[in-house]
C-alpha atoms as a PDB file:
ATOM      1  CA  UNK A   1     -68.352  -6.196 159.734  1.00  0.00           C
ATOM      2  CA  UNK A   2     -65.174  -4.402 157.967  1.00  0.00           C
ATOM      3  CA  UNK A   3     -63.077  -6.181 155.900  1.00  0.00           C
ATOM      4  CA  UNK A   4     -59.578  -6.242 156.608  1.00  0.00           C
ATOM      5  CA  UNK A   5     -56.351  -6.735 155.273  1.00  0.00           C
ATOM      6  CA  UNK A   6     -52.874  -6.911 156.454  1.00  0.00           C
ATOM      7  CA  UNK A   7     -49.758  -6.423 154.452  1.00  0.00           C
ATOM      8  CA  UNK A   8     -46.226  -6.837 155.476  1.00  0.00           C
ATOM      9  CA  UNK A   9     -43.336  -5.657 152.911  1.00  0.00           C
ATOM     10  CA  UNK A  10     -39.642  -5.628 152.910  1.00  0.00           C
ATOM     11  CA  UNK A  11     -37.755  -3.043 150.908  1.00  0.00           C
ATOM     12  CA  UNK A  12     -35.227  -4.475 148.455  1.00  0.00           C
ATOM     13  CA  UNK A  13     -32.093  -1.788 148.505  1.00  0.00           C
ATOM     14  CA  UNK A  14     -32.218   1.342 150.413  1.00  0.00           C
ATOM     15  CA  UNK A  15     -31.296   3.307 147.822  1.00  0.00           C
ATOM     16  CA  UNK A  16     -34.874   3.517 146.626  1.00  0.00           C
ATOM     17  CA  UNK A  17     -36.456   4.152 150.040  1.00  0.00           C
ATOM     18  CA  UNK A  18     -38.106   7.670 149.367  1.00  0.00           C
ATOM     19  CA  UNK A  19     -39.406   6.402 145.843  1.00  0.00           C
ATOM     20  CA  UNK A  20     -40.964   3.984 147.373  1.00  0.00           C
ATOM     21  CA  UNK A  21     -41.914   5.813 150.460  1.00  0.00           C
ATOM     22  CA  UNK A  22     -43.406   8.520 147.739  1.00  0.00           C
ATOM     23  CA  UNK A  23     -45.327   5.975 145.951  1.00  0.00           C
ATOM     24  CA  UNK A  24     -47.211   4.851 149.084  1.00  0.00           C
ATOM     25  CA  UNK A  25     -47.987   7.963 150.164  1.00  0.00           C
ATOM     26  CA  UNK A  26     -49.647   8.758 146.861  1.00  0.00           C
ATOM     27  CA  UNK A  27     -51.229   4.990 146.764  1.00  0.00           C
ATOM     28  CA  UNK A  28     -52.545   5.912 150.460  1.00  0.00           C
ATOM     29  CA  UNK A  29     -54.155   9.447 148.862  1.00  0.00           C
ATOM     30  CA  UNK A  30     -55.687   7.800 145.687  1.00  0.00           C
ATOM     31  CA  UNK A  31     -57.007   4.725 147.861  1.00  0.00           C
ATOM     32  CA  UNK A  32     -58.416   6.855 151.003  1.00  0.00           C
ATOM     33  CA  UNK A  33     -60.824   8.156 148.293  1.00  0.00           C
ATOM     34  CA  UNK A  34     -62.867   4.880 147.299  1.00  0.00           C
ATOM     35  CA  UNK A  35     -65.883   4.267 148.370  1.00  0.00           C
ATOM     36  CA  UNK A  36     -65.083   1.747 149.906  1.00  0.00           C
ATOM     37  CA  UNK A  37     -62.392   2.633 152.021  1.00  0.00           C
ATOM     38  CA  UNK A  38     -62.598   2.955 155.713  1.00  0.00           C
ATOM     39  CA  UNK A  39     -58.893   3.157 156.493  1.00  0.00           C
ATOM     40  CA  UNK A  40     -55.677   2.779 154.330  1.00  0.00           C
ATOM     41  CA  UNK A  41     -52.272   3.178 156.509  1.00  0.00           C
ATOM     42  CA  UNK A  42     -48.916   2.363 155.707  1.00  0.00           C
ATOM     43  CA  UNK A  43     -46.921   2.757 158.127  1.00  0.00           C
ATOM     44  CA  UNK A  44     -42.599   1.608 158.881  1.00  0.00           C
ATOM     45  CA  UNK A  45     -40.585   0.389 161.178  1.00  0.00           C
ATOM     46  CA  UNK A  46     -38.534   2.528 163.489  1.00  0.00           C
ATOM     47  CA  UNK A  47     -36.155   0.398 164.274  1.00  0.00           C
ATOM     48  CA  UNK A  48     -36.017  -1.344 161.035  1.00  0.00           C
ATOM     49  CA  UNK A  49     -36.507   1.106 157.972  1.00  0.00           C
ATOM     50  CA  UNK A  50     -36.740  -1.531 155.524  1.00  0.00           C
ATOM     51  CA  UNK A  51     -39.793  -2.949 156.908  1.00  0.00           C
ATOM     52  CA  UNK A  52     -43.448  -1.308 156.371  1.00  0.00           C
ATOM     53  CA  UNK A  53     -46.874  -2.536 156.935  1.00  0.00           C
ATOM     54  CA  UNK A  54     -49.604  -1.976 155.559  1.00  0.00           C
ATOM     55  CA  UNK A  55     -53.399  -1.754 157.624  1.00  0.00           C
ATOM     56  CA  UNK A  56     -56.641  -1.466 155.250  1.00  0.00           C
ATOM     57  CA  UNK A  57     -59.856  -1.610 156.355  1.00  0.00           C
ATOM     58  CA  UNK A  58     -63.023  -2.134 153.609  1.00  0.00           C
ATOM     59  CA  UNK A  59     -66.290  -1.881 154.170  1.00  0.00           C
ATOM     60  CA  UNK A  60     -66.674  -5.702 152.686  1.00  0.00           C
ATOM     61  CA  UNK A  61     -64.848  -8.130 150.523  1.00  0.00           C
ATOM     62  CA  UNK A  62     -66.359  -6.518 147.231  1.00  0.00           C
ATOM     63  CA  UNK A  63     -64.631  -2.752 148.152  1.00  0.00           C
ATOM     64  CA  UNK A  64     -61.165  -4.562 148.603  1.00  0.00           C
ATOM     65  CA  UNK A  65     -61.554  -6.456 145.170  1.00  0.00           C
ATOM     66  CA  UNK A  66     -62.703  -2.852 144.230  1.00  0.00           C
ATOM     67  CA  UNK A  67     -59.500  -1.410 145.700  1.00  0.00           C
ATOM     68  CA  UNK A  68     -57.428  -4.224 143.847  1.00  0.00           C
ATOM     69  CA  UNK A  69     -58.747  -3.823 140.370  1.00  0.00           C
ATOM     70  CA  UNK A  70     -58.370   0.356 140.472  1.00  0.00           C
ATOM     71  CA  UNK A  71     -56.198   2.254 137.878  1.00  0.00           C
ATOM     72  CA  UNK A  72     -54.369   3.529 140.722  1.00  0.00           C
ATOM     73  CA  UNK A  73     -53.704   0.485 142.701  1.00  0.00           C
ATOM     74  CA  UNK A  74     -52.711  -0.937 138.515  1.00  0.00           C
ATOM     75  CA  UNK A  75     -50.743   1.792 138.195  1.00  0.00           C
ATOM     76  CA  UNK A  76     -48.987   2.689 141.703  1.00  0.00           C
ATOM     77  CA  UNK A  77     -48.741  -0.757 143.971  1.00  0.00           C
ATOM     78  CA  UNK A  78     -48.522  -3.433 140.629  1.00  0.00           C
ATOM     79  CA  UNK A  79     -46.591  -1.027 138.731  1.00  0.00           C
ATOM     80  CA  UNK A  80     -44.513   0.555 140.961  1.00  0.00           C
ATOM     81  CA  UNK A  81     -44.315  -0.696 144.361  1.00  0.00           C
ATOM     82  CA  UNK A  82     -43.974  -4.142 144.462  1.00  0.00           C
ATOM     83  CA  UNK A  83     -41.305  -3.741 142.033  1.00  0.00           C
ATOM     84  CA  UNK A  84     -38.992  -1.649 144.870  1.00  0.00           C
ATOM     85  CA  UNK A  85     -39.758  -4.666 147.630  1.00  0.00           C
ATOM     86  CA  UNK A  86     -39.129  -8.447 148.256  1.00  0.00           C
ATOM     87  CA  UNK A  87     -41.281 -10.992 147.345  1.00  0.00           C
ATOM     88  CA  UNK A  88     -43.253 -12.450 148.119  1.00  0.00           C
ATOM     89  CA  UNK A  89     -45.242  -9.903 150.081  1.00  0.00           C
ATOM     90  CA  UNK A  90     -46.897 -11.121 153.773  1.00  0.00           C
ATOM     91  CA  UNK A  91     -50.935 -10.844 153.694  1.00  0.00           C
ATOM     92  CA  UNK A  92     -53.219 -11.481 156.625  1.00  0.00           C
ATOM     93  CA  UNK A  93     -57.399 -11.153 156.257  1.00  0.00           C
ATOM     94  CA  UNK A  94     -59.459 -10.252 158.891  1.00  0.00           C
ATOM     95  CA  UNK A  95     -63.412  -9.080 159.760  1.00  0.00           C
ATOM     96  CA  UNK A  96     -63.660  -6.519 162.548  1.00  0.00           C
ATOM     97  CA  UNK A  97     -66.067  -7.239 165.185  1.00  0.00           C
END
């Protein structure tokens, strides 16, 4: 079984849509490159551009907490990211069958 998480995020101002849409895109590159990782993709609403989600599959609980604790994750999500969106953030676990 995969490991799963689920993230749901709401942009703060539009003004700093491309930052932010530049940071995940170089989160996504950085993360697709762990072990770990099966499948990172964030993705955004079409009808609401304020609104992205975020699928990421793990092999197991022990890659995510991996995933969590990288430089890049430090760095690009905690130091970046989450600074551009509303809080709190949605996140939904799941195993794959």
């Amino acid at each position: 079984m995969s490991f799963v998480l689920v993230v749901r995020m709401t942009l703060l101002d539009e003004s700093t849509r491309d930052e932010a849409v530049a940071t995940m895109r170089e989160l996504a590159d950085a993360t697709r490159k762990e072990p770990g990782c099966e499948l990172y993709i964030p993705t955004r609403d079409p009808e609401n551009p304020k609104s992205f989600l975020f699928y990421e599959q793990y092999v197991d609980k022990a890659a995510f907490e991996a995933h969590g604790a990288s430089p890049h994750f430090q760095e690009l999500a905690v130091g970046k990211l989450f600074g551009l969106m509303e809080s709190p953030r949605e996140r939904s676990f799941y195993e794959t069958l």
